[in-house]
N, C-alpha and C. Protein backbone atom coordinates (compact mmCIF):
# COMPACT_ATOMS: atom_id res chain seq x y z
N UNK A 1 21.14 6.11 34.05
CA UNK A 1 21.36 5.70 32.68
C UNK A 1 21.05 4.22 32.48
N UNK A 2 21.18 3.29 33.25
CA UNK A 2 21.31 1.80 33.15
C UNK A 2 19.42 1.27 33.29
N UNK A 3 18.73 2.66 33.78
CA UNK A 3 17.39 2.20 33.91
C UNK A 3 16.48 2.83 32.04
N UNK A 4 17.73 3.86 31.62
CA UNK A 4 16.96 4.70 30.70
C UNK A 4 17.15 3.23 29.68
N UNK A 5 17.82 2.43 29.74
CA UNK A 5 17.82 1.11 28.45
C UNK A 5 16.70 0.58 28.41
N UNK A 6 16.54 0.05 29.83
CA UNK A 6 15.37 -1.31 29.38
C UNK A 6 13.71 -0.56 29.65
N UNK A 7 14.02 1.17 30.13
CA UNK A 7 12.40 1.70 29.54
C UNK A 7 12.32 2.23 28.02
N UNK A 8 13.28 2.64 27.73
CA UNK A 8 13.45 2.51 26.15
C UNK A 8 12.70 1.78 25.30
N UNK A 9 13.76 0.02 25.85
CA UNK A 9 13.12 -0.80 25.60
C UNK A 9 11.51 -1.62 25.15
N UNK A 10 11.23 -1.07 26.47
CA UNK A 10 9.96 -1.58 27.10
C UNK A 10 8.91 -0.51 25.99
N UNK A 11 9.43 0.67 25.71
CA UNK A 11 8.06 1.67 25.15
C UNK A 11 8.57 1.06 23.71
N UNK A 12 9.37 0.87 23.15
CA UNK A 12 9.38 0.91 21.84
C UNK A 12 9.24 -1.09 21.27
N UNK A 13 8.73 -1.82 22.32
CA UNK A 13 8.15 -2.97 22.08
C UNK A 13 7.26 -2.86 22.43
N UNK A 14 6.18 -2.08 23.06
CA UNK A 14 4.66 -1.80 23.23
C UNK A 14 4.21 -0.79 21.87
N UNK A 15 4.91 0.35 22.10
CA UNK A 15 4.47 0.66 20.52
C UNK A 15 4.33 -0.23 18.91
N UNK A 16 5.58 -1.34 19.38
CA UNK A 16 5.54 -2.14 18.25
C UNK A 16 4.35 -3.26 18.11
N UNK A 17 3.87 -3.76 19.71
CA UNK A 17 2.75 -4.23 19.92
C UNK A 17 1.26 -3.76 19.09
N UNK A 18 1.43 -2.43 20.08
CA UNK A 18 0.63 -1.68 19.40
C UNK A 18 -0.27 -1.95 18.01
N UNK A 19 1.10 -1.81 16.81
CA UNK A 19 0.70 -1.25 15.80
C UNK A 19 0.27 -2.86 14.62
N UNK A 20 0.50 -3.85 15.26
CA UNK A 20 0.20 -5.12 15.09
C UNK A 20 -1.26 -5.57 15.01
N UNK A 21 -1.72 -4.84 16.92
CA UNK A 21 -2.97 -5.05 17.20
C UNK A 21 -4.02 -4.40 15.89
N UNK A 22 -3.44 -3.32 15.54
CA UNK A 22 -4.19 -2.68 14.42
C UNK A 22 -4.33 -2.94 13.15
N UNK A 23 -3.74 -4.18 12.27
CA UNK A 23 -3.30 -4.67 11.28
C UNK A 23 -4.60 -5.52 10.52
N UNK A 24 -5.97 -5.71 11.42
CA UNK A 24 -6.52 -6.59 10.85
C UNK A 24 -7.92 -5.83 10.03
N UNK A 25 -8.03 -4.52 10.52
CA UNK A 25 -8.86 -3.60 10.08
C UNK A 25 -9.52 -3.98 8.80
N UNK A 26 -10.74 -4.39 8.51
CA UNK A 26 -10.99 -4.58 7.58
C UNK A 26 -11.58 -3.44 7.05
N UNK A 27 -11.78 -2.91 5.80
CA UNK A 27 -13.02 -1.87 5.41
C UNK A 27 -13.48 -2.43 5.01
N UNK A 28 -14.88 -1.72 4.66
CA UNK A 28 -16.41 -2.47 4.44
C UNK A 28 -16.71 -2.39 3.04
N UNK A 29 -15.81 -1.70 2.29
CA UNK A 29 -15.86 -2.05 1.20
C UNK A 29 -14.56 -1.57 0.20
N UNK A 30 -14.24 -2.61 -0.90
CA UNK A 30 -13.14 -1.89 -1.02
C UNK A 30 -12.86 -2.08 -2.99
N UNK A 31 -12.85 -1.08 -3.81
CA UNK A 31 -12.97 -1.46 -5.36
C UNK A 31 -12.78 0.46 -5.86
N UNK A 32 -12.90 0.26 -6.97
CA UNK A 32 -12.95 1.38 -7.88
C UNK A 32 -14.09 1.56 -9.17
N UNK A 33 -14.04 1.98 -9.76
CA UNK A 33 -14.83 2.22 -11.42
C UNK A 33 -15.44 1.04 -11.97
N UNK A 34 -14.39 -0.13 -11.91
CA UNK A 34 -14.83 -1.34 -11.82
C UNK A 34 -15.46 -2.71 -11.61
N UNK A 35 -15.26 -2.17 -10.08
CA UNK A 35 -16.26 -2.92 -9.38
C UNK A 35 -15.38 -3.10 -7.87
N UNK A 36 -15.11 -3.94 -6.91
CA UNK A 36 -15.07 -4.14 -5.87
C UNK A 36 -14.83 -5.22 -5.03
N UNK A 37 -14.76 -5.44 -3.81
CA UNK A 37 -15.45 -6.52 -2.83
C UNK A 37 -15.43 -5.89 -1.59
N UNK A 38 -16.65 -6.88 -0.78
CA UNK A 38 -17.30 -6.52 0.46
C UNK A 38 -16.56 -7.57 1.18
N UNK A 39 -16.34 -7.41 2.21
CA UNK A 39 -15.98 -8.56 3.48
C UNK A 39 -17.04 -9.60 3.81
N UNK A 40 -17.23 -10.65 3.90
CA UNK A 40 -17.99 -11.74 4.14
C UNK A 40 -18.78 -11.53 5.61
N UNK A 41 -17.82 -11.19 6.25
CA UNK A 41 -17.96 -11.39 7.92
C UNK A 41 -18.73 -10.45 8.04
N UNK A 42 -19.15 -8.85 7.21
CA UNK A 42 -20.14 -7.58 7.04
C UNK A 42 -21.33 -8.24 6.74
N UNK A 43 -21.47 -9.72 6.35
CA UNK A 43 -23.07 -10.06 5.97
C UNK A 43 -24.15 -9.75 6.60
N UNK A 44 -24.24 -9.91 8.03
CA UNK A 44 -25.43 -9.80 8.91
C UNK A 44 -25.38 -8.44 9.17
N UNK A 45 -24.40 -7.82 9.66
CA UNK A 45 -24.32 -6.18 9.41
C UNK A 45 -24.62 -4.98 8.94
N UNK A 46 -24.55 -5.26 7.54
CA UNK A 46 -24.80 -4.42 6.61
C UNK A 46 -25.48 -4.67 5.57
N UNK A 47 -26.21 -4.07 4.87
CA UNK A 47 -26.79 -4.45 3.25
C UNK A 47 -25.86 -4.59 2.01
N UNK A 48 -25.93 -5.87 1.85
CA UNK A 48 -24.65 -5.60 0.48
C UNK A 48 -25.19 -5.35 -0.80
N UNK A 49 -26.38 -5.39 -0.84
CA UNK A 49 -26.94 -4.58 -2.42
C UNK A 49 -26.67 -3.38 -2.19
N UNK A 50 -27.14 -2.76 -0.96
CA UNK A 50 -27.45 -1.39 -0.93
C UNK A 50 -26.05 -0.54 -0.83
N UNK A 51 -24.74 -1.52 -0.25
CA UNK A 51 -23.45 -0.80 -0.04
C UNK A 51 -23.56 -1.07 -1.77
N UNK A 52 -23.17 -1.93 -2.19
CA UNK A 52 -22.52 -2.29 -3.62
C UNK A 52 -23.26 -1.29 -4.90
N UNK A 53 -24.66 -0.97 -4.28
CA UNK A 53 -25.85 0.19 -5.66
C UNK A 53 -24.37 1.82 -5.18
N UNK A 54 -24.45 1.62 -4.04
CA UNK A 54 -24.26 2.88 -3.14
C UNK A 54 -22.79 3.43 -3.96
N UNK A 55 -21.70 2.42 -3.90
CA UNK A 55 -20.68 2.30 -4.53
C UNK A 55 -20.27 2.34 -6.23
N UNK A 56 -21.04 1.71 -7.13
CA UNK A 56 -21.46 1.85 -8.67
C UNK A 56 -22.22 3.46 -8.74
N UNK A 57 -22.95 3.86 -8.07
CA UNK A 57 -23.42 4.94 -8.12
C UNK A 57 -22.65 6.22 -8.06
N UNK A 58 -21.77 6.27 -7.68
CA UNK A 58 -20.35 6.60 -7.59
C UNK A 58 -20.10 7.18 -8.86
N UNK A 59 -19.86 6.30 -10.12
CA UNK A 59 -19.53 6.41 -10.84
C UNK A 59 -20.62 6.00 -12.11
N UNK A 60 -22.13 6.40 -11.84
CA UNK A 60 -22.78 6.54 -12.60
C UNK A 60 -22.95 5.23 -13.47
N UNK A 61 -22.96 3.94 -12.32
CA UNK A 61 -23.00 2.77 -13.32
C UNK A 61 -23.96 1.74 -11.93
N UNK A 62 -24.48 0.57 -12.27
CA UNK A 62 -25.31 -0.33 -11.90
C UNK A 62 -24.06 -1.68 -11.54
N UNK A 63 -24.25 -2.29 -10.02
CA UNK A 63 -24.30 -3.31 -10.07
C UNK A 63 -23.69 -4.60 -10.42
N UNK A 64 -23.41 -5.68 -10.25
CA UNK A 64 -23.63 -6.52 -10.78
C UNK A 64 -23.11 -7.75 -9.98
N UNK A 65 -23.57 -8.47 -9.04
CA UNK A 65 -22.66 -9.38 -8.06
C UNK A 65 -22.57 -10.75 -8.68
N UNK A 66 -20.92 -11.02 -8.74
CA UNK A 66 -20.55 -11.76 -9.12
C UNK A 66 -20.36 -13.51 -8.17
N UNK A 67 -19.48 -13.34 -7.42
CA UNK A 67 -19.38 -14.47 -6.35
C UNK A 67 -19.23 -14.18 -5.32
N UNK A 68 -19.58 -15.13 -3.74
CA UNK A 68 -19.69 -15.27 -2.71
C UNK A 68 -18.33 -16.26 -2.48
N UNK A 69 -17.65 -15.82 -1.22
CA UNK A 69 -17.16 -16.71 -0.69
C UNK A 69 -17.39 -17.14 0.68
N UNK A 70 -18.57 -17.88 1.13
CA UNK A 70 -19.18 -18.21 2.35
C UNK A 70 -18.23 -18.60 3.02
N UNK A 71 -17.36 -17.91 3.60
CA UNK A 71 -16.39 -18.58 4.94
C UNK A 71 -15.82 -17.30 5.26
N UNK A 72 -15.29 -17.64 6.90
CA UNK A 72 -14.73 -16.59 7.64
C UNK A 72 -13.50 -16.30 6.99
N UNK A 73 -13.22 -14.83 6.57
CA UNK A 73 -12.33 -14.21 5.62
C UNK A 73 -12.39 -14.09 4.24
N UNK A 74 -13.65 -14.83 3.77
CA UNK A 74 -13.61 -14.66 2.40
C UNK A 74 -14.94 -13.08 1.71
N UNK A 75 -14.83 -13.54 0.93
CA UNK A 75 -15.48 -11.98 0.47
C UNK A 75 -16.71 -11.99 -0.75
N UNK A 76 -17.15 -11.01 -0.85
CA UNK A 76 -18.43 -11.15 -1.88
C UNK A 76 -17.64 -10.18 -2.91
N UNK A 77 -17.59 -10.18 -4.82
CA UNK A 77 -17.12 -9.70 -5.40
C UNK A 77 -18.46 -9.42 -6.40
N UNK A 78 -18.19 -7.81 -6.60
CA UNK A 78 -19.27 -7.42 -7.88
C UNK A 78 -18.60 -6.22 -8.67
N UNK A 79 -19.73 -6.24 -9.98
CA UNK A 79 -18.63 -5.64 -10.72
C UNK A 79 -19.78 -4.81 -10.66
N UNK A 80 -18.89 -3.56 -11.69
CA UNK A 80 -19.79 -1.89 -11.89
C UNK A 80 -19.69 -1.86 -13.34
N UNK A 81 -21.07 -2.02 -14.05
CA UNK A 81 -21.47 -2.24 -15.42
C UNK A 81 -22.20 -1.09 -15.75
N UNK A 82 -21.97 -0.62 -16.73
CA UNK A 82 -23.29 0.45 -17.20
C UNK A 82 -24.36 0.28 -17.20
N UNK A 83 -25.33 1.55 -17.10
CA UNK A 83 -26.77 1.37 -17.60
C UNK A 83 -26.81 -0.07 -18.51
N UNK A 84 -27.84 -0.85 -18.39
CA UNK A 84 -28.26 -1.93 -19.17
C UNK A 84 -28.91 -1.35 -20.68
N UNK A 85 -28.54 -1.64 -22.04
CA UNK A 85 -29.14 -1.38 -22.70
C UNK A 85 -31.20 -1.12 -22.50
N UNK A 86 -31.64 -0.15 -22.82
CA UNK A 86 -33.02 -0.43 -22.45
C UNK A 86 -33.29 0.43 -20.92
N UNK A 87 -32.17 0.65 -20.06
CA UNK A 87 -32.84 1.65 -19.08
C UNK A 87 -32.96 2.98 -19.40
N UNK A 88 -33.95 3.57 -19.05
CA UNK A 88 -34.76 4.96 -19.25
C UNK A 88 -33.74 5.87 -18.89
N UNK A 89 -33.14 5.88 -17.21
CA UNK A 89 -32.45 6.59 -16.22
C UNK A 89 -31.74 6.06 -15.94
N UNK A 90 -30.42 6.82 -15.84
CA UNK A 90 -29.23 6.39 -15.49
C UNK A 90 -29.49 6.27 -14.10
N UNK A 91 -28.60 5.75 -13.31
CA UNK A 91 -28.83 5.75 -12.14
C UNK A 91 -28.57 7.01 -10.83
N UNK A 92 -28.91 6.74 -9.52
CA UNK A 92 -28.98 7.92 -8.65
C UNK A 92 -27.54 8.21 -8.43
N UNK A 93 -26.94 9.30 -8.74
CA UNK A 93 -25.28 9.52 -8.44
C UNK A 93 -25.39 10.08 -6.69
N UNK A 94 -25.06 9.19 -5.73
CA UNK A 94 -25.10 9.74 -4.37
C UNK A 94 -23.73 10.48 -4.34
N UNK A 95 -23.85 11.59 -3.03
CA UNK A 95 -22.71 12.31 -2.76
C UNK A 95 -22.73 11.96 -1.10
N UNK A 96 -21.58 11.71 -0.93
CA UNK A 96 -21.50 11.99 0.58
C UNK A 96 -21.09 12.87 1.30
């Protein structure tokens, strides 16, 4: 009994470890109907027109990037605007 304490212990401060280590998860993109933001640190990584068309397309709307925040942790923000007066075709609605 006097050993069942401090393994107790020991698993339920590694689990708590654990779930810490996992806390910094960023996703690669993150918005609604509206629009969004991308993670900064995804720049060299990924395409951010092509995530951000990919994302507006979604919801049958275009685009529109607003600001950059060039530093580690900051983020790129764009919004999701309608067809522009004057386009022919709405845009490509992707499914995944």
């Amino acid at each position: 009994m006097r050993m069942m304490k401090p393994a107790l212990l020991a698993t339920m401060a590694s689990l708590a470890f654990c779930g810490i280590a996992r806390a910094d998860v960023v996703p690669p993109i993150k918005g609604n109907d509206t629009g969004g933001i991308i993670s900064y640190n995804l720049v060299g990584q990924i395409d951010i027109r092509a995530t951000s068309i990919a994302h507006c397309a979604q919801y049958g709307k275009v685009p529109k990037l607003l600001a950059t925040q060039a530093y580690y942790g900051g983020y790129i923000s764009f919004a999701c605007k309608w067809v522009p007066h004057g386009g022919y075709d709405r845009p490509l609605r992707t499914r995944y």
